[in-house]
N, C-alpha and C. Protein backbone atom coordinates (compact mmCIF):
# COMPACT_ATOMS: atom_id res chain seq x y z
N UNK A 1 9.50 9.59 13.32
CA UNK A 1 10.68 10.35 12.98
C UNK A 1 10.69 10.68 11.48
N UNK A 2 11.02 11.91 10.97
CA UNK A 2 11.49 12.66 9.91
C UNK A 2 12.31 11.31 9.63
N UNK A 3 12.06 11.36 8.38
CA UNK A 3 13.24 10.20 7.24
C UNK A 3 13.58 10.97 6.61
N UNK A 4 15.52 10.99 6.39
CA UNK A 4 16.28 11.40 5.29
C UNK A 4 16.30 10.93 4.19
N UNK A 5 16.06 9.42 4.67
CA UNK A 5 16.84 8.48 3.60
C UNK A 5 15.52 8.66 2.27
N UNK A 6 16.38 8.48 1.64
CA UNK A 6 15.01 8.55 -0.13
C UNK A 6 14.91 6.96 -0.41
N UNK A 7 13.59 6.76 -0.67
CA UNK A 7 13.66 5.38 -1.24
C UNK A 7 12.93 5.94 -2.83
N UNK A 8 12.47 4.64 -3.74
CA UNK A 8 12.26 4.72 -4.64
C UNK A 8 10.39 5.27 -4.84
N UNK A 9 10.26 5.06 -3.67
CA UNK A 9 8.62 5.55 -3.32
C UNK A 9 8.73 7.24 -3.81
N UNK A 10 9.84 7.49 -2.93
CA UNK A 10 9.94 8.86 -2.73
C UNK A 10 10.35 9.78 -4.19
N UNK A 11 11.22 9.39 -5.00
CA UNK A 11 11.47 9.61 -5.92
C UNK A 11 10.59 9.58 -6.95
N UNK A 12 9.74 8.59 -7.18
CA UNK A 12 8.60 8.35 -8.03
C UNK A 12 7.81 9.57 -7.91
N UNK A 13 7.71 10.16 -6.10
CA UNK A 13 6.55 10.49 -6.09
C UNK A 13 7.48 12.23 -6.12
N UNK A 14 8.74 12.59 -5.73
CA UNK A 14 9.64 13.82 -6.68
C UNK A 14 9.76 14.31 -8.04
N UNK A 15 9.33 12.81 -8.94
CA UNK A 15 9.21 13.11 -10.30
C UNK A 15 7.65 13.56 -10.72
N UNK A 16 6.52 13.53 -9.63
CA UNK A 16 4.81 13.06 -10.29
C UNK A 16 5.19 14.85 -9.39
N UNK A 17 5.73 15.21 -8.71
CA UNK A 17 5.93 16.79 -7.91
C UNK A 17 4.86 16.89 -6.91
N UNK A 18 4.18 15.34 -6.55
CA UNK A 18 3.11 15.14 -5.44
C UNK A 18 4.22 15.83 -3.99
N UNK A 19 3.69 15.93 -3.11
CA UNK A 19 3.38 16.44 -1.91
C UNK A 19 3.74 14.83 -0.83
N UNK A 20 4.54 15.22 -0.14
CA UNK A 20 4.69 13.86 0.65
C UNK A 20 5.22 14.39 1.87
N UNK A 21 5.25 13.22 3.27
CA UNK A 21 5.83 13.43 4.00
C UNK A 21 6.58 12.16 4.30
N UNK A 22 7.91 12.10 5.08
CA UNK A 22 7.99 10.64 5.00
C UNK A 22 8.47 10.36 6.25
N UNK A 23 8.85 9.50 7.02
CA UNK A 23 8.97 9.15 8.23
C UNK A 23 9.66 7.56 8.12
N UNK A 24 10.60 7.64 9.05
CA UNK A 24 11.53 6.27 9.44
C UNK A 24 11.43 5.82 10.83
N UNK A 25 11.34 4.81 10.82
CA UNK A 25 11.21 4.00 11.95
C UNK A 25 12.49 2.33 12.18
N UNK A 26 12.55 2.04 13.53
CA UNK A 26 13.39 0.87 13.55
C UNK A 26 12.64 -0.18 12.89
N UNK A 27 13.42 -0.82 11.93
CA UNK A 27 12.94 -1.74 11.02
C UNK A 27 12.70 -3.02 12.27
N UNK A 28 11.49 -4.35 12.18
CA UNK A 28 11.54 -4.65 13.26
C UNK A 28 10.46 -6.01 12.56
N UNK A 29 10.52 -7.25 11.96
CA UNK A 29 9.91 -8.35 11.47
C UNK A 29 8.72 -8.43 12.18
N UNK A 30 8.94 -7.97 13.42
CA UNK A 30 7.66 -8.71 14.28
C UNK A 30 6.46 -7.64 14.35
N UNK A 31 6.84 -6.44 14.08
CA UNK A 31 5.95 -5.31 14.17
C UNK A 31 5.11 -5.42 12.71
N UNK A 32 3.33 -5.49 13.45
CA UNK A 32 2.15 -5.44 12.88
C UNK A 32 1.98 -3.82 12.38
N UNK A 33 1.03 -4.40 11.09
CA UNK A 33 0.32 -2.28 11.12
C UNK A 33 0.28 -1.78 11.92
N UNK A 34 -0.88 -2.44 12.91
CA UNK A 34 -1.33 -1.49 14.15
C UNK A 34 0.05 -0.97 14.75
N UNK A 35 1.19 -2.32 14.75
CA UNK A 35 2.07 -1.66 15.69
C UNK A 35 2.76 -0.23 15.61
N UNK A 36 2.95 -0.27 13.63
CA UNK A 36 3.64 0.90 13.09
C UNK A 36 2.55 1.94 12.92
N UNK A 37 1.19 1.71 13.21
CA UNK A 37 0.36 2.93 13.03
C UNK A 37 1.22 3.69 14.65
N UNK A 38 1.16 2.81 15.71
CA UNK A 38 1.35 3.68 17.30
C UNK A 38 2.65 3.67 16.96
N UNK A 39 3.60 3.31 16.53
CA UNK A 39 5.04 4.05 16.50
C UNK A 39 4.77 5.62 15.64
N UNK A 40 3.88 5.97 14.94
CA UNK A 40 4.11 6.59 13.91
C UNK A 40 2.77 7.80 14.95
N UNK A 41 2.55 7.21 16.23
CA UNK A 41 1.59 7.98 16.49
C UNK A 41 -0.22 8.54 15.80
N UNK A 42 -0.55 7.55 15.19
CA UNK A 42 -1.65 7.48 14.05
C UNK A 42 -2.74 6.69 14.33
N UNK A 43 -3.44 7.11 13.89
CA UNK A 43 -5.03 5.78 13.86
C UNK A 43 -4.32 5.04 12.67
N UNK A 44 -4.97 3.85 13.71
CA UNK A 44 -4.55 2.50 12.84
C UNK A 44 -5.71 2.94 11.33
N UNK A 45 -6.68 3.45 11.24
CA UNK A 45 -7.78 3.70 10.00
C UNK A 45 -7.03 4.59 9.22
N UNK A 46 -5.87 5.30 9.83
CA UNK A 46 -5.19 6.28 9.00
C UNK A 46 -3.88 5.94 8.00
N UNK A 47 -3.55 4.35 8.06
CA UNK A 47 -2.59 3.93 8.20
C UNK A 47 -2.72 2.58 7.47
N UNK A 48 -2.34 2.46 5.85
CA UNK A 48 -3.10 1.41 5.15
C UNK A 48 -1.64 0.57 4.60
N UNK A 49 -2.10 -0.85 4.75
CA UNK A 49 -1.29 -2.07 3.91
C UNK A 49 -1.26 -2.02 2.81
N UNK A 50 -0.43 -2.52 1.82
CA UNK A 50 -0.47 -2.76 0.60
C UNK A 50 -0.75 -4.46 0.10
N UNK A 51 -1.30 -5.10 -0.22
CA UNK A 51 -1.78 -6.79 -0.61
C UNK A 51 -1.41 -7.07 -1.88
N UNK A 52 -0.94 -7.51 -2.57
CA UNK A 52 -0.60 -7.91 -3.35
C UNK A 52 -1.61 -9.57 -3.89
N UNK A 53 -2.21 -9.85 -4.78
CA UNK A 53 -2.78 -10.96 -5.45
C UNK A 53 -3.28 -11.17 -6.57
N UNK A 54 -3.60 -12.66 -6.85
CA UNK A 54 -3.92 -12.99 -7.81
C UNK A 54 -5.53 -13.64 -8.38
N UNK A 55 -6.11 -13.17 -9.46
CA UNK A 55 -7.27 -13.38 -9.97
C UNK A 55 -7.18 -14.57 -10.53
N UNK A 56 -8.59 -15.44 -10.46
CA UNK A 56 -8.58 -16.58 -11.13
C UNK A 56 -8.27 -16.47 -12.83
N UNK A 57 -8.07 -15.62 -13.16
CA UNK A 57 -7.59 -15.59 -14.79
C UNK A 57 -6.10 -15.48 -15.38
N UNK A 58 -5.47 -15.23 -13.74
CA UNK A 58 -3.85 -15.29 -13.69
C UNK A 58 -3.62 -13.88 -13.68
N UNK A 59 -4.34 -12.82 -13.97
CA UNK A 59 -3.96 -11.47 -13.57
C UNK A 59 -3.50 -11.30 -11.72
N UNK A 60 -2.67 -10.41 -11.57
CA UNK A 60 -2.68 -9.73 -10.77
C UNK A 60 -3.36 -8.25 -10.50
N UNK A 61 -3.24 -8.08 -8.63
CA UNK A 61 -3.90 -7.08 -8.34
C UNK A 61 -3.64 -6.54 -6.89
N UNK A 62 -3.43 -5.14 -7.01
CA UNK A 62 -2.83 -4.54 -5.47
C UNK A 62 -4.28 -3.81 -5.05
N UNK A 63 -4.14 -4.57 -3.99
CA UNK A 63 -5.20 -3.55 -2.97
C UNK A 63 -4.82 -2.99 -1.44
N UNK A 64 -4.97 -1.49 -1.20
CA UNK A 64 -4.42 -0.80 -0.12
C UNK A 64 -5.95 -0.79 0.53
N UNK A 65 -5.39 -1.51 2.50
CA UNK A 65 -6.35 -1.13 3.01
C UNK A 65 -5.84 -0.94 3.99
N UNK A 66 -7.01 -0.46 5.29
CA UNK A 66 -6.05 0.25 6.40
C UNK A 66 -5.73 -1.35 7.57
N UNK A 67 -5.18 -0.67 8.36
CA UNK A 67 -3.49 -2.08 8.40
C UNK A 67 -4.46 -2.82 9.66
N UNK A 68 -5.53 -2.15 10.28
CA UNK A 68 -6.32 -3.30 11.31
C UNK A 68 -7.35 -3.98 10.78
N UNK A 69 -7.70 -3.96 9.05
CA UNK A 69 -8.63 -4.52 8.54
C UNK A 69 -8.34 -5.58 8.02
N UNK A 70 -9.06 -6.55 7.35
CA UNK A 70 -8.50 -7.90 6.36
C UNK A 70 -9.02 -7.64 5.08
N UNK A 71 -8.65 -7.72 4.19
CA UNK A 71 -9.01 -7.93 2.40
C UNK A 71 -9.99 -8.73 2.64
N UNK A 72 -11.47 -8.28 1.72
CA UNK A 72 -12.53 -9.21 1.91
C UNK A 72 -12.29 -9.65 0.49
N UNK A 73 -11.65 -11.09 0.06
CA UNK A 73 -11.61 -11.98 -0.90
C UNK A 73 -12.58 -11.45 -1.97
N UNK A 74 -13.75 -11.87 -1.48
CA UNK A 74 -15.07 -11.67 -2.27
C UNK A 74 -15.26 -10.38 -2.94
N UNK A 75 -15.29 -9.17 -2.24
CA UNK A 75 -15.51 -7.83 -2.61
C UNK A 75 -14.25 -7.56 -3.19
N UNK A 76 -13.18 -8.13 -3.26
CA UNK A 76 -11.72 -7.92 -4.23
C UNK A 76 -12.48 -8.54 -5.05
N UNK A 77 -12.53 -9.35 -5.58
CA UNK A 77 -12.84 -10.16 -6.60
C UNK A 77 -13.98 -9.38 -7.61
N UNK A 78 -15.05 -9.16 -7.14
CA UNK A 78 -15.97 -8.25 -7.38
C UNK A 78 -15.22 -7.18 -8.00
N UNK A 79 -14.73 -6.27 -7.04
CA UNK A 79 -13.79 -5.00 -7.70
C UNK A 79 -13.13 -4.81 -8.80
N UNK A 80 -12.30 -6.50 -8.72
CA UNK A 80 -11.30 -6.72 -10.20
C UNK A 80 -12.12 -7.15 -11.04
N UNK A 81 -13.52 -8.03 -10.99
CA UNK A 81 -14.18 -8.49 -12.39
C UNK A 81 -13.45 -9.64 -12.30
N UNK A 82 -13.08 -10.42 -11.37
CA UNK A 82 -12.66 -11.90 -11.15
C UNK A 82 -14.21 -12.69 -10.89
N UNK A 83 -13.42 -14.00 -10.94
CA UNK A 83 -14.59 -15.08 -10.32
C UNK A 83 -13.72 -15.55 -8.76
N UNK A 84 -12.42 -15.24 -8.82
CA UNK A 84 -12.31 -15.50 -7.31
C UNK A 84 -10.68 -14.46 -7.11
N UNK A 85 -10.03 -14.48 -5.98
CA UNK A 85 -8.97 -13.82 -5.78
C UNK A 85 -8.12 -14.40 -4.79
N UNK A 86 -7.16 -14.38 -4.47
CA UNK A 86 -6.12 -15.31 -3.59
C UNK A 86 -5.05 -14.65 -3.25
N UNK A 87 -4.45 -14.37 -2.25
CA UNK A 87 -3.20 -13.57 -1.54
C UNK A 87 -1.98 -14.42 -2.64
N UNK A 88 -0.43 -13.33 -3.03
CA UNK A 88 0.16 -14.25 -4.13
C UNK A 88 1.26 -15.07 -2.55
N UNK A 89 1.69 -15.92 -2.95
CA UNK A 89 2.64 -16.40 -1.76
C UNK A 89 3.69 -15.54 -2.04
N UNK A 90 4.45 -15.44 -0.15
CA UNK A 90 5.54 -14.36 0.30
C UNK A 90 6.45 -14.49 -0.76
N UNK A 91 6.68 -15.45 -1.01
CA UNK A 91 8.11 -15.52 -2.13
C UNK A 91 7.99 -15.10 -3.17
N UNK A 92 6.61 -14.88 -3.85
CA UNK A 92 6.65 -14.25 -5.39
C UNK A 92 6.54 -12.54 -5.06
N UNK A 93 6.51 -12.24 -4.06
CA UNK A 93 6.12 -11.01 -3.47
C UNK A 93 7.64 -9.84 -4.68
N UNK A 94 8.80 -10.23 -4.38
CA UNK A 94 9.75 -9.39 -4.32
C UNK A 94 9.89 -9.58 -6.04
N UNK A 95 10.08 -10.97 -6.69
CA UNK A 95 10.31 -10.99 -8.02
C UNK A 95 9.04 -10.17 -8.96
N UNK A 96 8.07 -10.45 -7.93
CA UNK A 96 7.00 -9.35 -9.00
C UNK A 96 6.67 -8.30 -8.81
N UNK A 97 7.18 -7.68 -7.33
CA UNK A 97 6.98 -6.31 -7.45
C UNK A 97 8.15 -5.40 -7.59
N UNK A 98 9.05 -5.73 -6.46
CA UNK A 98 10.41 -5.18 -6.84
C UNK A 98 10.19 -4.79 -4.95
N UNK A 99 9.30 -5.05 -4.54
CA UNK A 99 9.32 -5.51 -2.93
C UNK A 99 9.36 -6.30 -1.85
N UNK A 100 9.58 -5.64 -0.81
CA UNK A 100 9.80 -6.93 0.28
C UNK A 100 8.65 -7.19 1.21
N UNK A 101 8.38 -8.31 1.82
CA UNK A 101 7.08 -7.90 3.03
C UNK A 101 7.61 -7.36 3.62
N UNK A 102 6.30 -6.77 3.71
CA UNK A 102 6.20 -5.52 4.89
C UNK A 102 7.00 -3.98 4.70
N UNK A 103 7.44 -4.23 3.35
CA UNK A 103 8.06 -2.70 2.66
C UNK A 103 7.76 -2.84 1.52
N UNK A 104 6.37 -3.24 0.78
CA UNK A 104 5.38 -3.35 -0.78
C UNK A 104 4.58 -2.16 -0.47
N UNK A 105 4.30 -1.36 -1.40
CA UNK A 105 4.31 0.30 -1.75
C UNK A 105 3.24 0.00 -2.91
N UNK A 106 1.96 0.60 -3.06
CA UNK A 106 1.52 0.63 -4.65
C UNK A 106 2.18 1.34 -4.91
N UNK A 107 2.94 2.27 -4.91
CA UNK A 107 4.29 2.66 -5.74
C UNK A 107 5.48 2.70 -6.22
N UNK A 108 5.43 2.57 -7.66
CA UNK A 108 6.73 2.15 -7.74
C UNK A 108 6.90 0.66 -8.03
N UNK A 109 6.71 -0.20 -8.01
CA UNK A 109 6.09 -1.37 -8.36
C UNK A 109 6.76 -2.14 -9.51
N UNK A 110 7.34 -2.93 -9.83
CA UNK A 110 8.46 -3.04 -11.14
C UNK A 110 7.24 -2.87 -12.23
N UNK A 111 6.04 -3.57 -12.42
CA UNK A 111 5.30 -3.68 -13.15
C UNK A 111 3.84 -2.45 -12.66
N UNK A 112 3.20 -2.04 -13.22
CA UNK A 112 1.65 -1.34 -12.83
C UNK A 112 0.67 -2.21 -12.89
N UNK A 113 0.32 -2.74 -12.24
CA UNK A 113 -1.29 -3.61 -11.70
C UNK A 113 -2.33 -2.71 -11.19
N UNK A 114 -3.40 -3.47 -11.67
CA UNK A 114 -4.65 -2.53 -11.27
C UNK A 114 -4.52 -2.32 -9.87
N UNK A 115 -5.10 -1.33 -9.49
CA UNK A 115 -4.73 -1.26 -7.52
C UNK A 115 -6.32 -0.69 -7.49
N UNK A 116 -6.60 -0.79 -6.36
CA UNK A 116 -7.43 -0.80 -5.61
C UNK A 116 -7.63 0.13 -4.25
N UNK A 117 -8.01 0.96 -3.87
CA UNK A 117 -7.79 1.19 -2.56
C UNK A 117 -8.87 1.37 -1.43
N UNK A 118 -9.27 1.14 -0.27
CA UNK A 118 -10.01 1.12 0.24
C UNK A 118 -10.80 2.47 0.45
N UNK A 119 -12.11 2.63 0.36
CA UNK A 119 -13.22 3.88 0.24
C UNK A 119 -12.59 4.58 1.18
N UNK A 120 -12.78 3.97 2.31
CA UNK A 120 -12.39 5.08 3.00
C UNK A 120 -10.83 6.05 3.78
N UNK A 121 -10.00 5.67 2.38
CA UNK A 121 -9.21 6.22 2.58
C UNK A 121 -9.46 7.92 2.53
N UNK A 122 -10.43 8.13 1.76
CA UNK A 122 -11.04 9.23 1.04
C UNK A 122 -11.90 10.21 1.91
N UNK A 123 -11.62 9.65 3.41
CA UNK A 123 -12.33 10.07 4.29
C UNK A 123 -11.23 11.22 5.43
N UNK A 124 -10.13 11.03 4.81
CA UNK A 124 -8.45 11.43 5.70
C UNK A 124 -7.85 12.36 4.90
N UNK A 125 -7.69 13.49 5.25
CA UNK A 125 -6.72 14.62 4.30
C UNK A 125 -5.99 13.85 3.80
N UNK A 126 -4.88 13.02 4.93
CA UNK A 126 -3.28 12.63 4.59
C UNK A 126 -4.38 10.96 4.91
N UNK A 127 -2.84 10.30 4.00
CA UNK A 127 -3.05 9.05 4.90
C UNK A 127 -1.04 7.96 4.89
N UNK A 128 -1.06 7.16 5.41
CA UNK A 128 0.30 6.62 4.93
C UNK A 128 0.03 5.14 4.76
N UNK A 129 1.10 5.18 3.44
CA UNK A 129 1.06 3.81 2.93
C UNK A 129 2.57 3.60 3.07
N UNK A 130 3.24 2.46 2.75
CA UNK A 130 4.67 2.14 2.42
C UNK A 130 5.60 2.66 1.92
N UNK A 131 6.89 3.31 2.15
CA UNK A 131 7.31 4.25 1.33
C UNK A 131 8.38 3.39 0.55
N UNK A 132 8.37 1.66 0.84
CA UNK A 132 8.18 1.03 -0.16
C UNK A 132 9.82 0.07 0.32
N UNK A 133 9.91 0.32 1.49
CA UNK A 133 11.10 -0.33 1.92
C UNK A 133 10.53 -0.62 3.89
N UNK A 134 10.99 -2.03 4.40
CA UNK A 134 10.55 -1.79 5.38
C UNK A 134 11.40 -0.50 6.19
N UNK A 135 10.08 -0.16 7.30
CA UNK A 135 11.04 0.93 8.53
C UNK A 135 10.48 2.36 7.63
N UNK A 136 10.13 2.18 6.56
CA UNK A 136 9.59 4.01 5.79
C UNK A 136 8.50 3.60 5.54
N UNK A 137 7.72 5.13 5.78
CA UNK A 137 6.61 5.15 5.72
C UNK A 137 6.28 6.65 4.96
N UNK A 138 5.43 6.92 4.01
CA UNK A 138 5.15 8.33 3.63
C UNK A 138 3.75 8.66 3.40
N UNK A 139 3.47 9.83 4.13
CA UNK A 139 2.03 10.66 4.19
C UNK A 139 1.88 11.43 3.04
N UNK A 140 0.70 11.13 2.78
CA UNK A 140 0.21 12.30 0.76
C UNK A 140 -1.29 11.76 1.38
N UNK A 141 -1.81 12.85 0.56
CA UNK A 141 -3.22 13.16 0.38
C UNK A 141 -3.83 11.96 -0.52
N UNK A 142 -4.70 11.31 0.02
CA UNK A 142 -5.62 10.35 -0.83
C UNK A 142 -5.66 10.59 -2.28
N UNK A 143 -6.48 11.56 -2.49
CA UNK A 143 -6.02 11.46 -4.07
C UNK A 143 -4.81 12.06 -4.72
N UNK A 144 -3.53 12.24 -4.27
CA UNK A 144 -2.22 12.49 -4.75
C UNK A 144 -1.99 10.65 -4.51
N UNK A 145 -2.05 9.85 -3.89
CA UNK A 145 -2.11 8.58 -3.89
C UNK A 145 -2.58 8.14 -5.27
N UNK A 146 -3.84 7.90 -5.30
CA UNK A 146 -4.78 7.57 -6.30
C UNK A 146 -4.11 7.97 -7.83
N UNK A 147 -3.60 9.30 -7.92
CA UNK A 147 -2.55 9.74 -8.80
C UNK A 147 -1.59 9.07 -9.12
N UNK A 148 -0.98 8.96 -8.20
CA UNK A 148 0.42 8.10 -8.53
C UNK A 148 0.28 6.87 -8.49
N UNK A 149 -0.41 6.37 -8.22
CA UNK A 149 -0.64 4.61 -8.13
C UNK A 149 -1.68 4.24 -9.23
N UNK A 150 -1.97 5.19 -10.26
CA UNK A 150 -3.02 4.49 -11.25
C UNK A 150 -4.12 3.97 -10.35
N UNK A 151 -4.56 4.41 -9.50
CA UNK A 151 -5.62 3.52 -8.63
C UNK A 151 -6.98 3.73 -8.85
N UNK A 152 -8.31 3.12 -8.21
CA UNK A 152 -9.46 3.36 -7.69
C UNK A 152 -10.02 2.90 -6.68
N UNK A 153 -11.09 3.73 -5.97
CA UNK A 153 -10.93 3.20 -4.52
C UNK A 153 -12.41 1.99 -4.87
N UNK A 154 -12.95 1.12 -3.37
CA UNK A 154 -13.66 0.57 -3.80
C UNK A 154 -13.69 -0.15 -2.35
N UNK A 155 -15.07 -1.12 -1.81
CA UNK A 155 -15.24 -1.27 -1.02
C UNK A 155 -15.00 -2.69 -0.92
N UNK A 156 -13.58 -2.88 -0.05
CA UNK A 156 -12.51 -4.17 -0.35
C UNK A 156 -12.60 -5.06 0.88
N UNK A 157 -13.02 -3.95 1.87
CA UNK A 157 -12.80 -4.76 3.54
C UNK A 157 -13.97 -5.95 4.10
């Protein structure tokens, strides 16, 4: 479904004059990517998480990948120029980004962390990430992404 509602995803990405589409869905704890890729009618490959973690040097680091894959630790680590990398726990999730699980957005973000995004996002005209609240979701072109998220892509899975 067409979303009215504006979140702060959306606005960020009204001020950068990127190209978006956005879509709302029943907000729902128990619903997986995959689940919101088939509500949203989508390949789950079309349809990427946002991760949030931390480098053994105490930096942080966001990496977007698509929502039926897992973060490969190792190849994050690699990517950031860490010696290792670690998911941050749910509870630091909201004080450091300015999100909630399962509605964390590389956009918009209280702070900018290096981000990351998976290669083959770059393989999809559109793709959707978080529109940064659970239940929204918004479609932009890979590199109008990459734009607005300070990002680079890199092979994470």
């Amino acid at each position: 479904m067409k979303s009215v509602e504006k979140t702060n995803v959306m606005r960020v990405l009204d001020s950068k004059k990127i190209k978006y589409e956005s879509f709302s869905y029943e907000a729902n704890p128990a619903l997986t990517g995959v689940d919101i890729a088939n509500i949203l009618g989508e390949d789950p490959d079309h349809v990427f998480k946002t991760l949030v973690t931390r480098g053994k040097t105490g930096a942080n680091y966001v990496f977007v990948v698509p929502v039926k894959e897992e973060l490969d630790l190792k190849k994050a680590a690699k990517a950031a120029g860490e010696k290792s990398i670690e998911m941050i726990k749910q509870k630091e999730l909201l004080p450091l980004t300015g999100y909630v699980h399962g509605g964390c957005s590389p956009i918009g973000m209280k702070k900018q962390f290096k981000t990351f995004i998976h290669e083959t996002a770059l393989n999809y005209d559109t793709m959707f990430v978080s529109a940064g609240k659970v239940g929204f979701q918004v479609e932009l072109a890979p590199q109008d992404l990459l734009e607005a998220s300070g990002s680079i892509t890199a092979d994470i899975v």
